[in-house]
C-alpha atoms as a PDB file:
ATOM      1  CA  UNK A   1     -60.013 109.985   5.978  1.00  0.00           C
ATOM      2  CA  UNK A   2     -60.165 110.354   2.167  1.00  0.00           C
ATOM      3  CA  UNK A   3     -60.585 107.802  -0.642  1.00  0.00           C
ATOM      4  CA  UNK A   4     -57.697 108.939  -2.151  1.00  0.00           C
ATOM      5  CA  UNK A   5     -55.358 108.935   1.466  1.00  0.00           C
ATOM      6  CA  UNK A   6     -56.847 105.598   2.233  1.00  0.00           C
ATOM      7  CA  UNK A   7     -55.356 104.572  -1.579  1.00  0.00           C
ATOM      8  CA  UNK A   8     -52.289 106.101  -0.826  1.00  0.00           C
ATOM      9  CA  UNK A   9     -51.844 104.308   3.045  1.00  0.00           C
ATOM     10  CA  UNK A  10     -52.058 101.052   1.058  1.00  0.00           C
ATOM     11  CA  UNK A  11     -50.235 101.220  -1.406  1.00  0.00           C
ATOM     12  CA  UNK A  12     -47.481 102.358   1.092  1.00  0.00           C
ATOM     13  CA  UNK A  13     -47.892  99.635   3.183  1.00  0.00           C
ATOM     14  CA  UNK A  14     -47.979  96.905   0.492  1.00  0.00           C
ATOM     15  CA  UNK A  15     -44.379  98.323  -0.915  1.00  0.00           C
ATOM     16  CA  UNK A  16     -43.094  98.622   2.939  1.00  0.00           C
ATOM     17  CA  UNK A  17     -44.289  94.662   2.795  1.00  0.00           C
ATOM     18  CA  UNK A  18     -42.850  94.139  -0.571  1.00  0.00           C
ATOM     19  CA  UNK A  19     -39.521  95.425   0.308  1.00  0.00           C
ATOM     20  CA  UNK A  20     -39.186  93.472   3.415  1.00  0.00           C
ATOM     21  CA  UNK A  21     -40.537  90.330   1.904  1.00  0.00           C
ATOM     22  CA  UNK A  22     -38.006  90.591  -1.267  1.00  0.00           C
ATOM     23  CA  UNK A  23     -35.223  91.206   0.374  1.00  0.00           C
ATOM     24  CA  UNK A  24     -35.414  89.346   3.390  1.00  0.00           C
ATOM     25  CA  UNK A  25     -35.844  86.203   0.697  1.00  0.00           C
ATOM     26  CA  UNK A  26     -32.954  87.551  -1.590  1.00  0.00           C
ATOM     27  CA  UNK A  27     -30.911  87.547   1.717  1.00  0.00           C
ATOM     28  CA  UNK A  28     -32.254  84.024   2.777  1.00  0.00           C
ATOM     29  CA  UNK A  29     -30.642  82.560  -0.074  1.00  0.00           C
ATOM     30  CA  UNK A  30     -33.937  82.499  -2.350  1.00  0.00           C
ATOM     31  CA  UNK A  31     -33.840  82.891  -6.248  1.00  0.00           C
ATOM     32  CA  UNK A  32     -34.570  86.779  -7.700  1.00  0.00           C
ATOM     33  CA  UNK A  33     -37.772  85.478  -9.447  1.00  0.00           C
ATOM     34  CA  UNK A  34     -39.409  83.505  -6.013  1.00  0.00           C
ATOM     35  CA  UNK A  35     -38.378  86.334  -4.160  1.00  0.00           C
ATOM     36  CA  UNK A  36     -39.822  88.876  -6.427  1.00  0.00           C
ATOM     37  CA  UNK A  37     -42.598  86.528  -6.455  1.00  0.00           C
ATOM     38  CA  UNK A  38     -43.235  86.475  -3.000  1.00  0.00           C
ATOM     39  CA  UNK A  39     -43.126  90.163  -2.452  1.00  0.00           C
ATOM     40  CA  UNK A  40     -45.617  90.729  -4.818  1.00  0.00           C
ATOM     41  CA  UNK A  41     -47.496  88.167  -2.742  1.00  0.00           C
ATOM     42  CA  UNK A  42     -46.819  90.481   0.454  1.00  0.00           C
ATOM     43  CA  UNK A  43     -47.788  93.339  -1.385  1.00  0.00           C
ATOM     44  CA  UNK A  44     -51.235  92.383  -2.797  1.00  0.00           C
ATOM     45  CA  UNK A  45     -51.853  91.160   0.916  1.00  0.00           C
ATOM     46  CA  UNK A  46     -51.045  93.534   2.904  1.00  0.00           C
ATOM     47  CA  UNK A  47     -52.196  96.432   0.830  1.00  0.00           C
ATOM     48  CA  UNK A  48     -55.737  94.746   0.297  1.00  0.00           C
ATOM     49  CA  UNK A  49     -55.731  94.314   4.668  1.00  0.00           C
ATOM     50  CA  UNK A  50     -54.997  97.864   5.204  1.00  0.00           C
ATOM     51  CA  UNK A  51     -57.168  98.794   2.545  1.00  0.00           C
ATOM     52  CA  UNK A  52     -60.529  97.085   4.097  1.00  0.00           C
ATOM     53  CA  UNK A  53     -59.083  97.893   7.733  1.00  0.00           C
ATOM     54  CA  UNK A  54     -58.675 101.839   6.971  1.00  0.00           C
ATOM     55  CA  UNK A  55     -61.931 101.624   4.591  1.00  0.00           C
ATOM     56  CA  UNK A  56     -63.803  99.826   7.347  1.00  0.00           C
ATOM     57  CA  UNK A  57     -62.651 102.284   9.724  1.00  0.00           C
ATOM     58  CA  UNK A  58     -63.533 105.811   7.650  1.00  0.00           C
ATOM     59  CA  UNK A  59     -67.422 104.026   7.298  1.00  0.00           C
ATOM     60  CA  UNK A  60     -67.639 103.682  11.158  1.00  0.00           C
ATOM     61  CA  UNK A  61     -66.169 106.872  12.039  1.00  0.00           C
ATOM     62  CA  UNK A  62     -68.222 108.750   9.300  1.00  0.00           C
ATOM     63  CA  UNK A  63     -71.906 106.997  10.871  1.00  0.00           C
ATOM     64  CA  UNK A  64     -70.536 108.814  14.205  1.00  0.00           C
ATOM     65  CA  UNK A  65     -70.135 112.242  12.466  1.00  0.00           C
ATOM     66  CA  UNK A  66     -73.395 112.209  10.813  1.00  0.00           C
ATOM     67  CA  UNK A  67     -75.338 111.877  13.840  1.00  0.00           C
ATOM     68  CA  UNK A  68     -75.132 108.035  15.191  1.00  0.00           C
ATOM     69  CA  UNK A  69     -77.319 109.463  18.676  1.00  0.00           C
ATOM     70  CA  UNK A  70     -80.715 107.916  18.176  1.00  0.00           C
ATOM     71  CA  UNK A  71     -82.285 109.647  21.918  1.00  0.00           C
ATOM     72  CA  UNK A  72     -85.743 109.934  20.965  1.00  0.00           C
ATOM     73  CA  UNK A  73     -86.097 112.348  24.044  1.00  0.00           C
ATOM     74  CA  UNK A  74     -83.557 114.945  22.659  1.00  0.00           C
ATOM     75  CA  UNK A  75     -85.832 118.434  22.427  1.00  0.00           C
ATOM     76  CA  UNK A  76     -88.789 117.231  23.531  1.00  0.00           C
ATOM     77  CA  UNK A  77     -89.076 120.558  26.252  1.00  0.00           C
ATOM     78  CA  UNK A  78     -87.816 122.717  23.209  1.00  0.00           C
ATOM     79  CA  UNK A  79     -91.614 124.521  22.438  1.00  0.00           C
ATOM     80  CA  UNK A  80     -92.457 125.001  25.757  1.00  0.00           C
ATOM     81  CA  UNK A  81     -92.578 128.588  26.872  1.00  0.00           C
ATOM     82  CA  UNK A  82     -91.596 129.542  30.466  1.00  0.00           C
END
């Protein structure tokens, strides 16, 4: 996964949290400004999760592509003739 689709992934998800969370309190009966309030809250929380859950996840799966297989026994019969 890129930087930039990781960037992207959050930011989606903190709107898809801001939209809920603002309109769910606008619905409840809160005030526009704690509502907006709140989904700003959701936003900068959720977005910042996914970010270090998706970042954390591209760093693991990356140390797996570049050769995470330590077997110290791997080609040892390789300059043998036959």
């Amino acid at each position: 996964m890129s930087r930039t689709s990781i960037k992207k992934f959050s930011v989606l998800a903190g709107l898809f949290a801001f939209t809920l969370l603002f309109f769910g309190s606008w619905i409840n009966e809160a005030r526009i400004v704690s509502a907006f309030i709140r989904g700003l809250e959701g936003f900068c929380v959720f977005g910042f999760v996914t970010w270090l859950v998706l970042k954390g996840w591209a760093v693991m799966t990356s140390e797996e592509r570049l050769g995470g297989d330590n077997d110290k026994d791997k080609g040892i019969n390789l300059d043998q003739t036959a």
